[in-house]
Structures are given as C-alpha cells and as structure tokens.
PDB file of N, CA and C in Angstrom:
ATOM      1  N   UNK A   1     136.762  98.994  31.457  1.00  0.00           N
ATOM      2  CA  UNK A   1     135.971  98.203  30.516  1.00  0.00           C
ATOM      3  C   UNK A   1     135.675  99.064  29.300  1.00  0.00           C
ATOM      4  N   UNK A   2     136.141  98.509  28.563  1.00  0.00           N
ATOM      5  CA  UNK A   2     136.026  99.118  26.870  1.00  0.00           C
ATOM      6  C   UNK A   2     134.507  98.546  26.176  1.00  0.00           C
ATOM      7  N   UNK A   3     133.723  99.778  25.520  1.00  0.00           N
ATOM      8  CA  UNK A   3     132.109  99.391  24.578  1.00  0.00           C
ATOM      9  C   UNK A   3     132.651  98.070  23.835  1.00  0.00           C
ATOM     10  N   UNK A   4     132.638  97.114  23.890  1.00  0.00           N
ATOM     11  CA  UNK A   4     133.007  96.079  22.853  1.00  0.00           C
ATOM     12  C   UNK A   4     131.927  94.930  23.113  1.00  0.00           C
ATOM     13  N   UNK A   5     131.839  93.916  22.248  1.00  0.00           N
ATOM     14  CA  UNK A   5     131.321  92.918  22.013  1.00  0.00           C
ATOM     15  C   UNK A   5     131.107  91.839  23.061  1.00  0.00           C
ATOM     16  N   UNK A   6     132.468  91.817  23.708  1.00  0.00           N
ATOM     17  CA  UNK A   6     133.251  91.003  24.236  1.00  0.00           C
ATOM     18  C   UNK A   6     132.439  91.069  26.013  1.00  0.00           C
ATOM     19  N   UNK A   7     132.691  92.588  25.693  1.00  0.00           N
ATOM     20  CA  UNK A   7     131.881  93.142  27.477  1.00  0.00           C
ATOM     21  C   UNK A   7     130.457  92.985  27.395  1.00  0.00           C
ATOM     22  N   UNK A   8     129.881  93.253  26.857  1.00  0.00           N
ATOM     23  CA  UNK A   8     128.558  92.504  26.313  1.00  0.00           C
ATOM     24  C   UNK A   8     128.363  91.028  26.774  1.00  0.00           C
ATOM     25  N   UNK A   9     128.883  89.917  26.234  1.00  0.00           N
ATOM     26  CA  UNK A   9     128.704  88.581  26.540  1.00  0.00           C
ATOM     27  C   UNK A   9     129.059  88.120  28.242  1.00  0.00           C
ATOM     28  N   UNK A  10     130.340  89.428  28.810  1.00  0.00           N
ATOM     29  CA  UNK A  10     130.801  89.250  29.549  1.00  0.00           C
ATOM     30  C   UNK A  10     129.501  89.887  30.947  1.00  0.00           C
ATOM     31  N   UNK A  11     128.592  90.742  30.582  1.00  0.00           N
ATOM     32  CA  UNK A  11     127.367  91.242  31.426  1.00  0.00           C
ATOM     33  C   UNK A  11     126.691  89.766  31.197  1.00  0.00           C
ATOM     34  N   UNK A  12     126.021  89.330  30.110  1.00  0.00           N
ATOM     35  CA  UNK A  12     125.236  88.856  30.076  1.00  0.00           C
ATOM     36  C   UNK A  12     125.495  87.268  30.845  1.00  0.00           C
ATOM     37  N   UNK A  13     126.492  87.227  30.806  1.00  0.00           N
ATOM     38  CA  UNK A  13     126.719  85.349  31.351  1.00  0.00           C
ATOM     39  C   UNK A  13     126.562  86.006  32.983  1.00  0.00           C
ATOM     40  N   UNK A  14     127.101  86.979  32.963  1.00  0.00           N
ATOM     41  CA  UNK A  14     126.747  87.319  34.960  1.00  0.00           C
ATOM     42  C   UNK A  14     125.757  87.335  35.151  1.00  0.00           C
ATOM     43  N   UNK A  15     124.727  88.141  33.993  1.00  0.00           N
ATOM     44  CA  UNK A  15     123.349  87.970  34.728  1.00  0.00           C
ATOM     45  C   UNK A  15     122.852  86.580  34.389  1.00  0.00           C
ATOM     46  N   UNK A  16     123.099  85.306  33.792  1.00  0.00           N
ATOM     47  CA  UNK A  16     122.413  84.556  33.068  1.00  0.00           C
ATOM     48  C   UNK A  16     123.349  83.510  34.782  1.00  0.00           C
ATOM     49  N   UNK A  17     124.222  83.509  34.985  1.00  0.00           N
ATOM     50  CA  UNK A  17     125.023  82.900  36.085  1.00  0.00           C
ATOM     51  C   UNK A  17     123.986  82.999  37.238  1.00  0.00           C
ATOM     52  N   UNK A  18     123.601  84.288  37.328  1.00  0.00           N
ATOM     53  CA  UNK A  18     122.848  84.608  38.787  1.00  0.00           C
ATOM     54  C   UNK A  18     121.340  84.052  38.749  1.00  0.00           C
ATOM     55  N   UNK A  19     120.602  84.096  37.723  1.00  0.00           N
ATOM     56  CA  UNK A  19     119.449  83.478  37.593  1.00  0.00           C
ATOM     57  C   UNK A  19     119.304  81.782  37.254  1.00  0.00           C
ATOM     58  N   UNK A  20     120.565  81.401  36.434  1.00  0.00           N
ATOM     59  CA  UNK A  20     120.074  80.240  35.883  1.00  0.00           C
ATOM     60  C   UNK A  20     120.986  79.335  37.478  1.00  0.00           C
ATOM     61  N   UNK A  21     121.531  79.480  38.556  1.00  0.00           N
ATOM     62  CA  UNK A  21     121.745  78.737  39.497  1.00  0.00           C
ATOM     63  C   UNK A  21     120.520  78.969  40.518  1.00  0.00           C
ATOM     64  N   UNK A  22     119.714  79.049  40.390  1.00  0.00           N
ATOM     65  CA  UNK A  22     118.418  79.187  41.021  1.00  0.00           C
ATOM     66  C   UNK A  22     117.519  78.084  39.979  1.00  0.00           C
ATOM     67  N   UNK A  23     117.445  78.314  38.347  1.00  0.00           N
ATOM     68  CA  UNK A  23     116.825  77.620  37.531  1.00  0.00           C
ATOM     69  C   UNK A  23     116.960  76.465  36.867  1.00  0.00           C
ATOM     70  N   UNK A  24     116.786  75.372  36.858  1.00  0.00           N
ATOM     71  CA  UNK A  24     117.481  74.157  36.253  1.00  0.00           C
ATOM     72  C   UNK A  24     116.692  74.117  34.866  1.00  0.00           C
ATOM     73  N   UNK A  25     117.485  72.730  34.053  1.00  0.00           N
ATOM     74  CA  UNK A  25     116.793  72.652  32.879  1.00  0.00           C
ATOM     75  C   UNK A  25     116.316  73.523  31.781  1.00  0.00           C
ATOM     76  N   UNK A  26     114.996  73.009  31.310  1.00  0.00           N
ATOM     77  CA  UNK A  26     114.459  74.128  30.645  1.00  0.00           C
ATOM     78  C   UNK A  26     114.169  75.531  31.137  1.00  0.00           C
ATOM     79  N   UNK A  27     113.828  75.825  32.621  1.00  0.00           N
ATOM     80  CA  UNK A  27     113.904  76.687  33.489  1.00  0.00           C
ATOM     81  C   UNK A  27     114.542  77.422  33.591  1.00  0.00           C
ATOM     82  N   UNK A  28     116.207  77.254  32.586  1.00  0.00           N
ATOM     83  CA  UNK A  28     117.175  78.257  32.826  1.00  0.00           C
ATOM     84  C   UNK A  28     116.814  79.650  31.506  1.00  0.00           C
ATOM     85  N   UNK A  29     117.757  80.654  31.546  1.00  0.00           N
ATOM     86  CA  UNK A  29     117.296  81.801  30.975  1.00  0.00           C
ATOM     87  C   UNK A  29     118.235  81.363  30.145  1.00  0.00           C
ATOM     88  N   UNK A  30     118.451  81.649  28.680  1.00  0.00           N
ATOM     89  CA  UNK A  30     119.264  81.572  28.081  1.00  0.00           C
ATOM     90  C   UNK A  30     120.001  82.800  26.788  1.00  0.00           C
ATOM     91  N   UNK A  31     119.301  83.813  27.421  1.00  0.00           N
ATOM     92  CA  UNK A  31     119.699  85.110  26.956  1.00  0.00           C
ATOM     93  C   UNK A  31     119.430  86.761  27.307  1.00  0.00           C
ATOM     94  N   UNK A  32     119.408  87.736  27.107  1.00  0.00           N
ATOM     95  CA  UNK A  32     119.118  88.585  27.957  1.00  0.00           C
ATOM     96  C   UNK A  32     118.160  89.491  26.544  1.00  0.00           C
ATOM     97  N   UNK A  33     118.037  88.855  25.443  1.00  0.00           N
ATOM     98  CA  UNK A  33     117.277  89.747  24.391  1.00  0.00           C
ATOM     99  C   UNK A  33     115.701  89.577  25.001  1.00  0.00           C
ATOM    100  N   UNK A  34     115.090  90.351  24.122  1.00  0.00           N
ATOM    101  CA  UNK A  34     113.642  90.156  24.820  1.00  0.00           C
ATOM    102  C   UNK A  34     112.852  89.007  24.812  1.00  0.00           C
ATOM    103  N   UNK A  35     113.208  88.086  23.247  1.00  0.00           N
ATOM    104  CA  UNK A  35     113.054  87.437  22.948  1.00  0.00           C
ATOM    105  C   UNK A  35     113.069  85.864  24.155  1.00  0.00           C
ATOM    106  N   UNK A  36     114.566  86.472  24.417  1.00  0.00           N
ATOM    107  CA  UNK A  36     114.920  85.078  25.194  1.00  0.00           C
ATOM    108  C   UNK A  36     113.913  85.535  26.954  1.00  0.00           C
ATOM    109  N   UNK A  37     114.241  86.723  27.065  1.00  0.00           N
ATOM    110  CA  UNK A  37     113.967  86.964  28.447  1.00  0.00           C
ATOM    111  C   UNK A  37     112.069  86.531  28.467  1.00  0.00           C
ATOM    112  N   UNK A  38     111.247  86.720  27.523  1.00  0.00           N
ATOM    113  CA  UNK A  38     109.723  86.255  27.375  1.00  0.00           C
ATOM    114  C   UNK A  38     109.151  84.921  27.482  1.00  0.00           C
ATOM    115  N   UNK A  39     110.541  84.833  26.786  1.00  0.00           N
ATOM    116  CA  UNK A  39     110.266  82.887  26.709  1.00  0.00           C
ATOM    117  C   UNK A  39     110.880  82.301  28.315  1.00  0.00           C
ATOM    118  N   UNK A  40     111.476  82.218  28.442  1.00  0.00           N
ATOM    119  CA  UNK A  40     111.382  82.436  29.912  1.00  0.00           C
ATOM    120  C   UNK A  40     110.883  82.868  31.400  1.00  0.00           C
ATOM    121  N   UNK A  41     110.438  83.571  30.765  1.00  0.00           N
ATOM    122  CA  UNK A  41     109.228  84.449  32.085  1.00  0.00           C
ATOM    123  C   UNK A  41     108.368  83.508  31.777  1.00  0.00           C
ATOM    124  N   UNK A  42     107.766  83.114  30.317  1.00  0.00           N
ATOM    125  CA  UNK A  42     106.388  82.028  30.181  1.00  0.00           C
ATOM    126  C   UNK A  42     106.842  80.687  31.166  1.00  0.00           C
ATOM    127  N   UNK A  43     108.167  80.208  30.775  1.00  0.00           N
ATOM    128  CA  UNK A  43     108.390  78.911  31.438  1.00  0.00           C
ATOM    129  C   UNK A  43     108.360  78.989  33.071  1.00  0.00           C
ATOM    130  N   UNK A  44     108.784  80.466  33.262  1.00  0.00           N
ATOM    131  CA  UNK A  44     108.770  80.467  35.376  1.00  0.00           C
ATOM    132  C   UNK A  44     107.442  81.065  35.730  1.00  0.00           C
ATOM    133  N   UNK A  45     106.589  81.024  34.856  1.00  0.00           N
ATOM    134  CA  UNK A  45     105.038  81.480  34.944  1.00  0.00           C
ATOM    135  C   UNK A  45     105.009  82.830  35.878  1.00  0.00           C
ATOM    136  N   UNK A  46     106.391  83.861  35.035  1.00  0.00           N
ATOM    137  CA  UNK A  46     106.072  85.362  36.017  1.00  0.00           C
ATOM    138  C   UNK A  46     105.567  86.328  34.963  1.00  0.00           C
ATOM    139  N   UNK A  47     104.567  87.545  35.756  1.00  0.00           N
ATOM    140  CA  UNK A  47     103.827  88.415  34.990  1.00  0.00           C
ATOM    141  C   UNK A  47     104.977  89.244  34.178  1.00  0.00           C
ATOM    142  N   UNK A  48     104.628  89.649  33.539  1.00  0.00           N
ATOM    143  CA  UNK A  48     105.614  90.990  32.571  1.00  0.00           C
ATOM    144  C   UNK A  48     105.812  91.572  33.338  1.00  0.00           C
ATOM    145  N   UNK A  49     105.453  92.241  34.736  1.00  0.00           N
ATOM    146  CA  UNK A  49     105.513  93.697  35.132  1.00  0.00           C
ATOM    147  C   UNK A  49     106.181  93.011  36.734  1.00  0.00           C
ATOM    148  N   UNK A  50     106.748  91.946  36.437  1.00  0.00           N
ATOM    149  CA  UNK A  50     107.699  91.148  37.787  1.00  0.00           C
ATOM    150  C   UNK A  50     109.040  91.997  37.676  1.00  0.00           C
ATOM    151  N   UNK A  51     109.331  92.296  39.537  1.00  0.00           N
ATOM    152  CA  UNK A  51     110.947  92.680  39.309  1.00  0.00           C
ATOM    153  C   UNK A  51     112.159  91.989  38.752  1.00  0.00           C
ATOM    154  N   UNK A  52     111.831  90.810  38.585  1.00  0.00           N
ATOM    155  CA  UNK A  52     112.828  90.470  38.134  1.00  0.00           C
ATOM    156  C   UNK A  52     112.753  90.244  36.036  1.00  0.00           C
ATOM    157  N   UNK A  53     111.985  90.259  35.833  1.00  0.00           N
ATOM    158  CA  UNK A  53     111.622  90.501  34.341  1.00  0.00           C
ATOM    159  C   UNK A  53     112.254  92.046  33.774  1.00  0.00           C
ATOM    160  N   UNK A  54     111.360  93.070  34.698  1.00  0.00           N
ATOM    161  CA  UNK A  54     111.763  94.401  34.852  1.00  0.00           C
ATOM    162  C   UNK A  54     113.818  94.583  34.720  1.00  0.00           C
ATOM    163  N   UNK A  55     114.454  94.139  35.892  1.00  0.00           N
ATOM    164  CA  UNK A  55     115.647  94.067  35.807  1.00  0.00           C
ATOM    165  C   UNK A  55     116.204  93.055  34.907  1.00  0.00           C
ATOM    166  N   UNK A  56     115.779  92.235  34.188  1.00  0.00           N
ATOM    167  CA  UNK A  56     116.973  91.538  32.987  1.00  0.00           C
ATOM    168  C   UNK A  56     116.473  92.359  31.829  1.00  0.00           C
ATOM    169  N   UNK A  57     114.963  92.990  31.499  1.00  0.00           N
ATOM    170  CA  UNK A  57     114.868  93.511  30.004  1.00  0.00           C
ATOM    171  C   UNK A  57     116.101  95.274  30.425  1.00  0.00           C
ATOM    172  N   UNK A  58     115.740  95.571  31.612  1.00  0.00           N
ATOM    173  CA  UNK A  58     117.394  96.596  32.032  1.00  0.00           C
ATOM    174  C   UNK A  58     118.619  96.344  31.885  1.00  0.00           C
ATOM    175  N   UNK A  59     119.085  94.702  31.903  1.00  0.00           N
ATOM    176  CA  UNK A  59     120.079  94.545  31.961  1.00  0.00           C
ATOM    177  C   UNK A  59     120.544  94.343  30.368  1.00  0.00           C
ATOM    178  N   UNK A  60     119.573  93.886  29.813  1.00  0.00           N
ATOM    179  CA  UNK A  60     120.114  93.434  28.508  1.00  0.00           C
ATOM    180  C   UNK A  60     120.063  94.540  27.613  1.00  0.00           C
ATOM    181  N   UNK A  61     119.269  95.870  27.798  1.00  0.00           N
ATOM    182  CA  UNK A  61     119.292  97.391  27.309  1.00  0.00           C
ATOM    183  C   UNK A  61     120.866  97.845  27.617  1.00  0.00           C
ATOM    184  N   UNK A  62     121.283  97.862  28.534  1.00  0.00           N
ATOM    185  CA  UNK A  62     122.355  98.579  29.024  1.00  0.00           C
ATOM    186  C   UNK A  62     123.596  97.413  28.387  1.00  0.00           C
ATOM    187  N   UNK A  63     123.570  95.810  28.013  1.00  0.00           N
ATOM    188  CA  UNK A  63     124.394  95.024  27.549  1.00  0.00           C
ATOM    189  C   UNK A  63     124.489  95.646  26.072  1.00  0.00           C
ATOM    190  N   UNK A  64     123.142  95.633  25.588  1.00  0.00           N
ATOM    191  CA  UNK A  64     123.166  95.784  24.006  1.00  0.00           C
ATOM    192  C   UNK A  64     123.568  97.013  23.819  1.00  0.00           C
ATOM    193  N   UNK A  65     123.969  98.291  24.253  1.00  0.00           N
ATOM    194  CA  UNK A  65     124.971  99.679  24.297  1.00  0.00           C
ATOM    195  C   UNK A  65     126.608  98.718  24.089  1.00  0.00           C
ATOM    196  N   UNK A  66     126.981  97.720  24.867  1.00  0.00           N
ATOM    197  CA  UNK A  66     128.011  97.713  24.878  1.00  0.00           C
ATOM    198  C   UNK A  66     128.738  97.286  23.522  1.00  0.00           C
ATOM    199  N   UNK A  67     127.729  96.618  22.648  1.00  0.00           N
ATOM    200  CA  UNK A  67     128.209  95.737  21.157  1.00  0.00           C
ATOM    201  C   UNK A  67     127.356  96.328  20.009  1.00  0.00           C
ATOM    202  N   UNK A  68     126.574  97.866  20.565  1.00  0.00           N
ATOM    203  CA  UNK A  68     126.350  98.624  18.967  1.00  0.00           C
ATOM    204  C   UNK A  68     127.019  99.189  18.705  1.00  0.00           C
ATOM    205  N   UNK A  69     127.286  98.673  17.237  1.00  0.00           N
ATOM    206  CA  UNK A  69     128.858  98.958  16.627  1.00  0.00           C
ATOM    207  C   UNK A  69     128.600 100.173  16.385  1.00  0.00           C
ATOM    208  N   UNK A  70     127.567 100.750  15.959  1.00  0.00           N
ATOM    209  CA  UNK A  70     127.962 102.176  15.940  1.00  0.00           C
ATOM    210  C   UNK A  70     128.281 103.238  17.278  1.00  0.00           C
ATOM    211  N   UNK A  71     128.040 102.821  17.953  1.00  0.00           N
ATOM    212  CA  UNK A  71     129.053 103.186  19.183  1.00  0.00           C
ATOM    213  C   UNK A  71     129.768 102.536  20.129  1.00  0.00           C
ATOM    214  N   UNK A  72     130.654 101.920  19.341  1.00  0.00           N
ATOM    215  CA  UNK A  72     131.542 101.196  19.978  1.00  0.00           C
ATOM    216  C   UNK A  72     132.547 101.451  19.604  1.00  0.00           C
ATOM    217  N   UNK A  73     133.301 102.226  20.333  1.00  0.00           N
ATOM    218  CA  UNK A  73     134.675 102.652  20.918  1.00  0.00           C
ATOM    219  C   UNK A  73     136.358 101.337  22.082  1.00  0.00           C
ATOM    220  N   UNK A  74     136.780 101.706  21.200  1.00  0.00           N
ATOM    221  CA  UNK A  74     138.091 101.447  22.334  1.00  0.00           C
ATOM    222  C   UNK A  74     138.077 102.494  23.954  1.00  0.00           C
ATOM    223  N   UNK A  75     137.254 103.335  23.854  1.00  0.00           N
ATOM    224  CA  UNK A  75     137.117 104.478  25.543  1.00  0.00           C
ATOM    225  C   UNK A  75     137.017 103.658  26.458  1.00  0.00           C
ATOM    226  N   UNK A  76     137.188 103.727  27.753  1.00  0.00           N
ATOM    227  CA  UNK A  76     136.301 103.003  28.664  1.00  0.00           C
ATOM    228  C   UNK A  76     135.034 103.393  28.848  1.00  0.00           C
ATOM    229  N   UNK A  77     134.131 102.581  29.526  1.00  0.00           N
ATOM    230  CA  UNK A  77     132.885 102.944  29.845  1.00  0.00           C
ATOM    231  C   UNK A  77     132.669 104.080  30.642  1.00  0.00           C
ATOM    232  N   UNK A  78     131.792 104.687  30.150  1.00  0.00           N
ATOM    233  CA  UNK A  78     131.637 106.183  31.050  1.00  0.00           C
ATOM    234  C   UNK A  78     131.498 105.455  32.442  1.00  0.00           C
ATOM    235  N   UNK A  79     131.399 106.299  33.496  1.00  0.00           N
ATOM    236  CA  UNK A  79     131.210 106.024  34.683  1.00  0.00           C
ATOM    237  C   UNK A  79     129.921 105.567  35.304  1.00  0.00           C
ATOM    238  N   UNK A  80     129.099 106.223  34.563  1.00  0.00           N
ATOM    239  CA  UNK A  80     127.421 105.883  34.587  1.00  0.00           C
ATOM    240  C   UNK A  80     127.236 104.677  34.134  1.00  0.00           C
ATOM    241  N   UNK A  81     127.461 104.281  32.721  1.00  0.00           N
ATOM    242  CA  UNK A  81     127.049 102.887  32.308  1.00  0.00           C
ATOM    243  C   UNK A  81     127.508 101.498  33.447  1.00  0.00           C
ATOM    244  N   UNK A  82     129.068 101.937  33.433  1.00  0.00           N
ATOM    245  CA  UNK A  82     129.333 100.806  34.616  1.00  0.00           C
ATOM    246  C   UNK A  82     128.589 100.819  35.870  1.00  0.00           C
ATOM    247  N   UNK A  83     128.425 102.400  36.252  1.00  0.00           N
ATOM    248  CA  UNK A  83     127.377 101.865  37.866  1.00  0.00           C
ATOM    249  C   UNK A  83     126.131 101.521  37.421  1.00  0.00           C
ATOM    250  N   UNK A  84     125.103 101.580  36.390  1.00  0.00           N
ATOM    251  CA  UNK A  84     123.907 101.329  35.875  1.00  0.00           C
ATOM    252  C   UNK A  84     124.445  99.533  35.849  1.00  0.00           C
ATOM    253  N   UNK A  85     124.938  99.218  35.072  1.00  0.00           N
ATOM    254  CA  UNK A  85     125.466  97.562  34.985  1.00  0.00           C
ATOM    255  C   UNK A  85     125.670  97.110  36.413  1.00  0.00           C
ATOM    256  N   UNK A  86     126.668  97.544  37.245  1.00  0.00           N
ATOM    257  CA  UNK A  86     126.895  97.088  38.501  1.00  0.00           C
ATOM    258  C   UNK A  86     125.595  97.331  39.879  1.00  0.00           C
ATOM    259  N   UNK A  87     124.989  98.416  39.313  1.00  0.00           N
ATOM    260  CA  UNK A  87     123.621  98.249  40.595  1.00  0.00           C
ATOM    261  C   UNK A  87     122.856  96.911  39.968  1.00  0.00           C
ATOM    262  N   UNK A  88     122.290  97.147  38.775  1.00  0.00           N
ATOM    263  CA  UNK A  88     121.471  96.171  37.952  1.00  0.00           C
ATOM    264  C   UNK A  88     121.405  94.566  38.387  1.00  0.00           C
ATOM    265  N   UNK A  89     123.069  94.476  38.394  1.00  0.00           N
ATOM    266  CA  UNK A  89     123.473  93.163  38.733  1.00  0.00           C
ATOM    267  C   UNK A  89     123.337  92.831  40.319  1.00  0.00           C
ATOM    268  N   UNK A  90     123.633  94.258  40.894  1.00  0.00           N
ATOM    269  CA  UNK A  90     123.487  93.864  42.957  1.00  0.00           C
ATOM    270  C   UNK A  90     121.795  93.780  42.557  1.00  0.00           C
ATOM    271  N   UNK A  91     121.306  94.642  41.859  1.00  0.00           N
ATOM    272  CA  UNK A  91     119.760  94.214  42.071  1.00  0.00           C
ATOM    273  C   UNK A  91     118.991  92.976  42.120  1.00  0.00           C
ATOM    274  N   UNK A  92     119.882  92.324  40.913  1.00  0.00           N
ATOM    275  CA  UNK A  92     119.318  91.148  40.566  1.00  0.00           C
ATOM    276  C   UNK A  92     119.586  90.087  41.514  1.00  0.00           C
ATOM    277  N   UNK A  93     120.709  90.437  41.822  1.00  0.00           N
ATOM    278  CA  UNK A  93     121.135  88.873  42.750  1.00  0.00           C
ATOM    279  C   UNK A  93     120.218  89.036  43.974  1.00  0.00           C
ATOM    280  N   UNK A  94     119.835  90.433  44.416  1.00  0.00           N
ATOM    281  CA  UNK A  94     118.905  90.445  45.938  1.00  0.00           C
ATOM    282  C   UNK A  94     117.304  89.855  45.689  1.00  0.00           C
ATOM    283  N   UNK A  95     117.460  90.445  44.378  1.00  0.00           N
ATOM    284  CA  UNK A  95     115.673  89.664  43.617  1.00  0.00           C
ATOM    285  C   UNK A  95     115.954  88.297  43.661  1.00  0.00           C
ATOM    286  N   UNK A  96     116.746  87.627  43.084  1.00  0.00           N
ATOM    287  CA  UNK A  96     116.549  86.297  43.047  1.00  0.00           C
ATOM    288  C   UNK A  96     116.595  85.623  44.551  1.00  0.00           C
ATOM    289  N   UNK A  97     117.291  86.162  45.352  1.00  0.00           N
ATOM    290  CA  UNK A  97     117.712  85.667  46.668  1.00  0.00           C
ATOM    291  C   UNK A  97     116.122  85.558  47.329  1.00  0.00           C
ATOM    292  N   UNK A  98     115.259  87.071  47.384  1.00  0.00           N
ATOM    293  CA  UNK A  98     113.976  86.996  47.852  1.00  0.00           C
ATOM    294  C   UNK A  98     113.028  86.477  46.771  1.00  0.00           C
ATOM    295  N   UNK A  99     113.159  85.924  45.880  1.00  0.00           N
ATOM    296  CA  UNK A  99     112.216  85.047  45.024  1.00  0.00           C
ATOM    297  C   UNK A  99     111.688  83.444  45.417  1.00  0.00           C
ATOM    298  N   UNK A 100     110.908  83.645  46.283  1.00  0.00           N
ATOM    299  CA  UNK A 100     110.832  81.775  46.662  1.00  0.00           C
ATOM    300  C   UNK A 100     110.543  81.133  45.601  1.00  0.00           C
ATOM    301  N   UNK A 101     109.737  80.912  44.679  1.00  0.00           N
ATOM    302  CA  UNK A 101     110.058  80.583  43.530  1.00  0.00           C
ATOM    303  C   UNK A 101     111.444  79.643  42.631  1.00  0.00           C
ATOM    304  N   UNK A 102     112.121  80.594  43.022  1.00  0.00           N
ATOM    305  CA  UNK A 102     113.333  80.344  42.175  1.00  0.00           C
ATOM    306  C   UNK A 102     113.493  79.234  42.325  1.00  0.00           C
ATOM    307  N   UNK A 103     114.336  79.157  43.314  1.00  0.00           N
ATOM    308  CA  UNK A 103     114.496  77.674  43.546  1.00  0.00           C
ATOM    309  C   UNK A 103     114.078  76.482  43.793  1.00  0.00           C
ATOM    310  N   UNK A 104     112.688  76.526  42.995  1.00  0.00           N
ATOM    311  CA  UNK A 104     111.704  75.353  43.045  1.00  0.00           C
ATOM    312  C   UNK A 104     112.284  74.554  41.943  1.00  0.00           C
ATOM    313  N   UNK A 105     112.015  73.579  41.333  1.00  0.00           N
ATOM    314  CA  UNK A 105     112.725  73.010  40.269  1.00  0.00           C
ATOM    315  C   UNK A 105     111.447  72.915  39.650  1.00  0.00           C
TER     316      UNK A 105
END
C-alpha cells in the first residue's frame, strides 16, 4: 500500500463499513474527520472519552497521514503505519461487536 489519497478513502469506507452496519439512517457515521466523527457521537448519544469515539478519531489520524500531500510518496507504507491501521480496524470491529447499543435502531 502506497501514502496516496486513494488508500485514505480506502481505510476510511472500512472503518465507516464496520460501524455504519450496526447504524442505520441518520445514525450512520459518515466520515472519519473530527468533524464528522462529533456529529455522530451526538446522534449515538456516546461520551467523548467512549472506546469507540477514541478508536475512529485514531483511525482517521493515521487515514489523514495517508493523503498529506506533503508526505505522500509512491513508497509503500512503512510497516508500522499498516499494523497501526490493521490493529485499529481489528479494534474496532471487537468494539462494535461488544457495543449493545449499536444495534439498536
């Protein structure tokens, strides 16, 4: 996986995949900026300091590395960034799984 734009959108729909099939409607997340991730936490009525709040403002830190153009390279991803992305994402899917919540409509 190459720093690009492309890998960027390509994190973020995985994490937005894993939360928003738990979330319907307005309920779903529809971005991983902070912006989007706040407005969302308001709509699933979770505190700021929730694990799963905690892991998407992580996930979308480690997305937004992949499309700043000033370091964005044709390299592949160091080895770290991809396991930081790939725990992030096993994290998230085990949070949502133990979230009763979630799947309330």
């Amino acid at each position: 996986m190459t720093n690009t734009f492309l890998n960027k959108v390509v994190v973020e729909r995985a994490a937005l995949s894993v939360i928003n099939r738990s979330y319907t409607g307005s309920r779903q997340l529809s971005g991983l900026s902070l912006p989007a991730i706040e407005q969302w936490r308001g709509k699933v009525a979770l505190p700021a300091d929730h694990v799963l709040v905690k892991t998407l403002v992580k996930l979308g830190d480690v997305a937004q590395t992949l499309s700043n153009k000033s370091n964005e390279s044709f390299a592949p991803l160091t080895p770290e960034v991809k396991d930081a992305i790939d725990k992030l994402m096993q994290q998230l899917a085990e949070q949502v799984k133990r979230f009763p919540r979630a799947s309330s409509g």
